[in-house]
Protein backbone atom coordinates (compact mmCIF):
# COMPACT_ATOMS: atom_id res chain seq x y z
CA UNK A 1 0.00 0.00 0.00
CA UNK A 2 1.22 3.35 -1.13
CA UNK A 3 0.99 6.57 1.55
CA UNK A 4 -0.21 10.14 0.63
CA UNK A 5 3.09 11.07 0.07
CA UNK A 6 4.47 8.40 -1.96
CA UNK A 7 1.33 8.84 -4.04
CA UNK A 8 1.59 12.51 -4.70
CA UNK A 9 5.41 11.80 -6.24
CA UNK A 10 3.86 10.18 -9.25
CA UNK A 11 2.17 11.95 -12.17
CA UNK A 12 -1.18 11.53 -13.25
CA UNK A 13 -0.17 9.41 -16.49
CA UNK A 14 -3.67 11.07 -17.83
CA UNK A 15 -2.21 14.86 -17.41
CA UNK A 16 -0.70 16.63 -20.35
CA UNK A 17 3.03 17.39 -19.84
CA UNK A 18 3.59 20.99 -19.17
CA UNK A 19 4.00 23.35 -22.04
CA UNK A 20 7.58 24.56 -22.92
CA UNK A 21 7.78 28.33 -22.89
CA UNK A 22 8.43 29.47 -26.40
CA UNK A 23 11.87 30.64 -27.55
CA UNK A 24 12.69 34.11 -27.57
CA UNK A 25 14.87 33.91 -30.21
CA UNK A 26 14.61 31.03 -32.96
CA UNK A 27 17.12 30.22 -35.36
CA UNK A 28 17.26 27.45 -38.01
CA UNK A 29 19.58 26.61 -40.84
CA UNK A 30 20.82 30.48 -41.13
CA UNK A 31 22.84 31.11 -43.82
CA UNK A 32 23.27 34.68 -44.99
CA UNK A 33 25.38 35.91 -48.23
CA UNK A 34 26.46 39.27 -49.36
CA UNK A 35 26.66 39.47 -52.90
CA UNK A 36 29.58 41.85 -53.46
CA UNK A 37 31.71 43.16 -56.61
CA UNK A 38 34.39 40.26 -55.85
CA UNK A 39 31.64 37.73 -55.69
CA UNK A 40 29.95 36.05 -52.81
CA UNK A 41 30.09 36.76 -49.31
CA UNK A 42 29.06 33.52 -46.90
CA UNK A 43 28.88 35.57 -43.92
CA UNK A 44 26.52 32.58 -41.80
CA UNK A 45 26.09 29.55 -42.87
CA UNK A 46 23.56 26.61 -41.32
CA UNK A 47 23.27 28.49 -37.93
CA UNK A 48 20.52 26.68 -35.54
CA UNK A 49 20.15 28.39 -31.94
CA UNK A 50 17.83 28.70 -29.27
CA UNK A 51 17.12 31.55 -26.63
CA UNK A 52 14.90 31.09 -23.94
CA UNK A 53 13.29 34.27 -21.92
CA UNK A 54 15.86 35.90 -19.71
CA UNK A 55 19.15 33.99 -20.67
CA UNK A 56 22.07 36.01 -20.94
CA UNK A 57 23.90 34.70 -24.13
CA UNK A 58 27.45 35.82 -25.31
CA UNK A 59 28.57 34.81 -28.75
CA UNK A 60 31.91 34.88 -29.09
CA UNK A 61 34.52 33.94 -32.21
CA UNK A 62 37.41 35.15 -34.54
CA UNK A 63 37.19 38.79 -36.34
CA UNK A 64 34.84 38.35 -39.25
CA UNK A 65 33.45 34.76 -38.17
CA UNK A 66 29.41 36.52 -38.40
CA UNK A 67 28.73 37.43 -34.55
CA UNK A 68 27.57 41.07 -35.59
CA UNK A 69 25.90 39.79 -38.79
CA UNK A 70 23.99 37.22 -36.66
CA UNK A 71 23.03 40.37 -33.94
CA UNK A 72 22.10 42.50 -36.97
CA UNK A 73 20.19 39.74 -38.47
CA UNK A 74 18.10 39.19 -34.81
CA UNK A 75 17.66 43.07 -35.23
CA UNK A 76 16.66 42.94 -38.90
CA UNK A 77 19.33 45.11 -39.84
CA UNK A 78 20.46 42.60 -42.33
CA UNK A 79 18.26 39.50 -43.84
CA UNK A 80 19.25 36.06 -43.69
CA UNK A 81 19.17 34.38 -47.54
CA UNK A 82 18.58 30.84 -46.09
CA UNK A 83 16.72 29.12 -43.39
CA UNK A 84 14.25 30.77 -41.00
CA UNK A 85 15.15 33.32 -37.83
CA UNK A 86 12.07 34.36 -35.61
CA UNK A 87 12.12 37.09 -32.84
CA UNK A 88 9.13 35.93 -30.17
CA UNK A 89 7.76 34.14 -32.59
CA UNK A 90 7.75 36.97 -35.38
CA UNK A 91 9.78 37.63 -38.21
CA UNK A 92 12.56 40.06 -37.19
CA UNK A 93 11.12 42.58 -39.28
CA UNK A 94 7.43 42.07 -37.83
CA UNK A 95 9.45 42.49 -34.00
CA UNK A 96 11.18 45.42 -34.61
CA UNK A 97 7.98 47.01 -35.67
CA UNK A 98 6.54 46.04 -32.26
CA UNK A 99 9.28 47.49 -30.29
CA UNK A 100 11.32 44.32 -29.32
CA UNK A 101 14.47 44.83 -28.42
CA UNK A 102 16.80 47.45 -28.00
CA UNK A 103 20.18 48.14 -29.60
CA UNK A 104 23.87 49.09 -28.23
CA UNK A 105 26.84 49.49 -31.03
CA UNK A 106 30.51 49.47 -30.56
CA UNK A 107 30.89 53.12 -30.23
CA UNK A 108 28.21 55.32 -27.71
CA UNK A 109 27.03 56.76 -30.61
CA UNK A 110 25.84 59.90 -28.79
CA UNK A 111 25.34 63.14 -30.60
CA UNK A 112 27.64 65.79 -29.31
CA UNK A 113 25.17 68.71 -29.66
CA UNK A 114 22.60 66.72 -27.61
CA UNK A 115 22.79 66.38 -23.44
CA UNK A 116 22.83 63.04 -22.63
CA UNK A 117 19.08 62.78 -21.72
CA UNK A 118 18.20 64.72 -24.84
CA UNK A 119 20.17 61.50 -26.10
CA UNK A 120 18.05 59.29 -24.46
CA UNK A 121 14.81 60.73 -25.40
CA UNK A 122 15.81 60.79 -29.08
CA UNK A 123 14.29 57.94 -29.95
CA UNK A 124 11.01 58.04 -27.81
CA UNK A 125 10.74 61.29 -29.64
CA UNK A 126 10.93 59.41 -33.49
CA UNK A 127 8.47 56.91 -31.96
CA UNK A 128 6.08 59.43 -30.31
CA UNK A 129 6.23 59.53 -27.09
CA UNK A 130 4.47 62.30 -25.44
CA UNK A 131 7.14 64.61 -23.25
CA UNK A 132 6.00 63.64 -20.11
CA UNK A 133 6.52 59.95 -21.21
CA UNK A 134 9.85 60.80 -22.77
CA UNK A 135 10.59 62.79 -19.07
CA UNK A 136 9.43 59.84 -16.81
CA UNK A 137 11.61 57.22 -18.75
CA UNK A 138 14.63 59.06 -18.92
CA UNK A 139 14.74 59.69 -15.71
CA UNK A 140 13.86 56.19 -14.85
CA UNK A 141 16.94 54.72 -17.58
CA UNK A 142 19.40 57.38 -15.80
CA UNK A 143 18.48 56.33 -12.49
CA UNK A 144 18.72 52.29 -13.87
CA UNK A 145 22.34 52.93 -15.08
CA UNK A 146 23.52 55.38 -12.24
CA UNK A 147 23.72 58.22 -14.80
CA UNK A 148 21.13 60.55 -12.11
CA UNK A 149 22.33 63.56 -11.92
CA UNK A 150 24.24 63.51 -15.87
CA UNK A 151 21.31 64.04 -17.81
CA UNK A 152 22.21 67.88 -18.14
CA UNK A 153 25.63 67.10 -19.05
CA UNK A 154 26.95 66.75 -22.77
CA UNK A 155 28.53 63.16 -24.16
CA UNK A 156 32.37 65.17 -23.87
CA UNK A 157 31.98 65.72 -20.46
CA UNK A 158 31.54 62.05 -19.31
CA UNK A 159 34.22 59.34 -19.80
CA UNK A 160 34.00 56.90 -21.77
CA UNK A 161 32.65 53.66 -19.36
CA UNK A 162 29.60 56.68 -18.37
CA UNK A 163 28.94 57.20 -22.15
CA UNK A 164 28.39 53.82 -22.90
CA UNK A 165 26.17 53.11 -19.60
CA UNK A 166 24.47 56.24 -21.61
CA UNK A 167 24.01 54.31 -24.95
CA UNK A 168 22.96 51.53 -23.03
CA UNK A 169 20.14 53.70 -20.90
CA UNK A 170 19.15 54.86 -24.52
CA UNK A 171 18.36 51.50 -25.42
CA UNK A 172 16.57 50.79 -22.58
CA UNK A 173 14.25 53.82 -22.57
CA UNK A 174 11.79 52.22 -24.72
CA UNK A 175 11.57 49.06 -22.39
CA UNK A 176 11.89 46.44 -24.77
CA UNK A 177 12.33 42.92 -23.66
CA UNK A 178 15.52 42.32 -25.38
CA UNK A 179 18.56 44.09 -25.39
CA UNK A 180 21.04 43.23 -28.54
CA UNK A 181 24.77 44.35 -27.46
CA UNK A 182 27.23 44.64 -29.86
CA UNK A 183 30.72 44.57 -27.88
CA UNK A 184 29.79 47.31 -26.30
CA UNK A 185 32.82 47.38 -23.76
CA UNK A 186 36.20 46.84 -26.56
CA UNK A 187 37.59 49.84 -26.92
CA UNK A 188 37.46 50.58 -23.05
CA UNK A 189 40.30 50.26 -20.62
CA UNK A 190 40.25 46.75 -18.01
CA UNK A 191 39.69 48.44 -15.17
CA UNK A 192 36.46 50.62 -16.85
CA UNK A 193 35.29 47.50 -18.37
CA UNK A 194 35.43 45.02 -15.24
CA UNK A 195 33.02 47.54 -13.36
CA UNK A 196 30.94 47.92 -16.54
CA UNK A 197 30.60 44.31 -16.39
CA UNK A 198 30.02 44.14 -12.88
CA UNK A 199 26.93 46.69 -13.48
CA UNK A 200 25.62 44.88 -16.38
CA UNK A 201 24.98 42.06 -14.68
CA UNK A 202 23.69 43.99 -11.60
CA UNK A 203 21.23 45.71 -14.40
CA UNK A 204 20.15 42.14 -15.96
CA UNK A 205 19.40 40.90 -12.65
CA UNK A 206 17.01 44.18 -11.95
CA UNK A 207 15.19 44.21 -15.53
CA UNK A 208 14.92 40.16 -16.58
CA UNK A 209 15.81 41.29 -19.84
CA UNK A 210 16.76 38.48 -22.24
CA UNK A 211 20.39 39.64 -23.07
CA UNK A 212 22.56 38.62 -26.74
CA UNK A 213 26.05 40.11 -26.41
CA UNK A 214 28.85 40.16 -28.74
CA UNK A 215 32.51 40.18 -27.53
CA UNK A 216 36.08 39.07 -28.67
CA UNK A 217 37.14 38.35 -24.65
CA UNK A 218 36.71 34.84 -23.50
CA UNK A 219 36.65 35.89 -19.45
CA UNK A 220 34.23 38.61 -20.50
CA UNK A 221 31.75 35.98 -22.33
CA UNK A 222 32.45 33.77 -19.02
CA UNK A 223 31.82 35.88 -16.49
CA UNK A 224 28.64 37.59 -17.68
CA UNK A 225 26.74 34.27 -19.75
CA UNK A 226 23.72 32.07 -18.77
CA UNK A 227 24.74 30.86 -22.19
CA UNK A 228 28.22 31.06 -24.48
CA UNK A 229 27.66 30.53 -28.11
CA UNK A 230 31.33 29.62 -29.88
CA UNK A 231 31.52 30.63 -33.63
CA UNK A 232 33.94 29.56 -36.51
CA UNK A 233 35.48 31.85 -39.16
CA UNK A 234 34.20 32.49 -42.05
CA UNK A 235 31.20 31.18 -43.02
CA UNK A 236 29.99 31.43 -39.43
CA UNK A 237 29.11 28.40 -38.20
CA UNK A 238 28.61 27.72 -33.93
CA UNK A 239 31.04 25.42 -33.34
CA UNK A 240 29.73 24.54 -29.29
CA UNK A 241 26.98 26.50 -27.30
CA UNK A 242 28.10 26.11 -23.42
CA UNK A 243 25.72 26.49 -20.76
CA UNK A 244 27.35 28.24 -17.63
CA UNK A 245 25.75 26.91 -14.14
CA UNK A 246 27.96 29.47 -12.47
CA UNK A 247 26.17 30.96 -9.47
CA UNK A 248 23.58 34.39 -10.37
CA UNK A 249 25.70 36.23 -7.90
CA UNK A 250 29.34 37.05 -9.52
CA UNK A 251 31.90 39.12 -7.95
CA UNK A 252 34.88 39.28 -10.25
CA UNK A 253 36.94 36.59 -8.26
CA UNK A 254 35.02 34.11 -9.36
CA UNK A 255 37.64 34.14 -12.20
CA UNK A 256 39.27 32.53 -10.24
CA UNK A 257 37.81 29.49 -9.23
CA UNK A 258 38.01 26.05 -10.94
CA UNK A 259 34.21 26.22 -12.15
CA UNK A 260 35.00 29.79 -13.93
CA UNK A 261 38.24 28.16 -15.57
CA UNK A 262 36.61 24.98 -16.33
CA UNK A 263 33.98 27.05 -18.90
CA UNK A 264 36.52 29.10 -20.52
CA UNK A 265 38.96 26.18 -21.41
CA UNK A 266 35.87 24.99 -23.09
CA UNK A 267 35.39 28.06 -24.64
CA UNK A 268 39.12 28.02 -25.49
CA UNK A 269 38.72 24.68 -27.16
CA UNK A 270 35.84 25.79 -28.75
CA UNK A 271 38.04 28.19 -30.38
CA UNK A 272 40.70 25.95 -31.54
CA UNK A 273 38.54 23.27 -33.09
CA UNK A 274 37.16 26.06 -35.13
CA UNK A 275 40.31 26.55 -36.75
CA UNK A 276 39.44 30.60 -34.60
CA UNK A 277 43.47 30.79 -34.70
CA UNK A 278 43.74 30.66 -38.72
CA UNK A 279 44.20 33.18 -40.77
């Protein structure tokens, strides 16, 4: 005879299994191609990736091995030519139309003649936003990024680390459930970019945002992933997706622990099968 409790640890064989969430971010068999004067391009080729709500996901590779072409593909800034890449369950096109996702380039991007929360409220402005919409969020983005108190200042009076968190605020403003970062962090000094890190994560705890982030640094991808997706050279291809069961709460020491070093000799390896050291 069973008791109550061994009873409730089965399943009712008659009850449905419980619905997956759907993917964030779908892709299968991507292959894109740039026609060009010197002939074809094969910038992606057969890419098939899943994102779930809320991951953080790094992709990381070689110069020229498709990372930014698959983030501007995700953002419909480019169009794959093969296979089929869905943005909560839209086309990429049909999402960006409906507000999903915000972007952050390489460089700030921030237009000199504009304080930095006339930056931010650029694009609420192009989008419509009435001005006591475009004043609530920019205050709320500042406050988000630790940039209260800056929004009167111009992008040449903050350093470079504060302009960023500024590009980043701007891409937040709009609340969009995905935020697409192009290695956002490169041209900044270690020290700058170890705290940036350190508030990134801070931020992606706060929001729940679902996170894809380009970057050439291997402790950077480590340290900051739910997810690490590993890409070949040219035609991008992901050569190993690691998932990181490193603990939510990071300080930067965890660098140093045998879990953290574990992941990015994977990563490492990653690299190597994909021939990432070739020319």
């Amino acid at each position: 005879m069973l008791n109550q409790e061994q009873i409730d640890g089965f399943a009712d064989p008659g009850e449905p299994a419980p619905a997956q969430a759907a993917p964030v971010i779908a892709a299968r068999n991507v292959s894109l191609t740039f026609q060009t004067d010197d002939g074809p391009v094969h910038a992606l080729k057969d890419v098939n990736l899943t994102i779930g709500k809320g991951e953080f996901v790094s992709f990381i590779g070689p110069s020229g091995c498709g990372k930014t072409t698959l983030l501007r593909a995700i953002a419909a800034l480019e169009h794959p030519t093969g296979g089929t890449l869905t943005v909560n369950g839209l086309t990429p096109d049909e999402a960006r139309r409906q507000l999903a996702y915000g972007y952050v380039f390489q460089a700030a991007g921030l237009y000199p003649w504009r304080t930095i929360e006339k930056n931010i409220k650029l694009p609420l402005e192009i989008m419509g936003f009435d001005r006591a919409e475009r004043d609530r969020r920019a205050e709320a983005v500042l406050k988000l990024v630790e940039l209260d108190g800056f929004g009167g200042k111009y992008p040449w009076q903050l350093s470079g680390g504060m302009q960023q968190r500024a590009s980043i605020a701007r891409a937040l403003a709009f609340d969009a459930d995905i935020l697409l970062m192009d290695e956002p962090f490169g041209a900044l000094d270690e020290i700058v970019r170890d705290h940036l890190n350190e508030q990134l994560l801070a931020l992606w705890a706060r929001t729940e945002k679902t996170i894809c982030f380009v970057t050439h640094s291997i402790p950077e991808a480590v340290y900051l992933s739910t997810k690490i997706v590993v890409m070949s050279p040219r035609p991008g291809r992901i050569t190993d997706v690691i998932d990181s069961h490193l603990p939510a709460e990071r300080p930067l020491d965890i660098r140093d622990t045998p879990e953290f070093l574990e992941i990015a000799h994977r990563v490492r390896e990653g690299l190597r099968a994909g021939h990432a050291y070739e020319d």
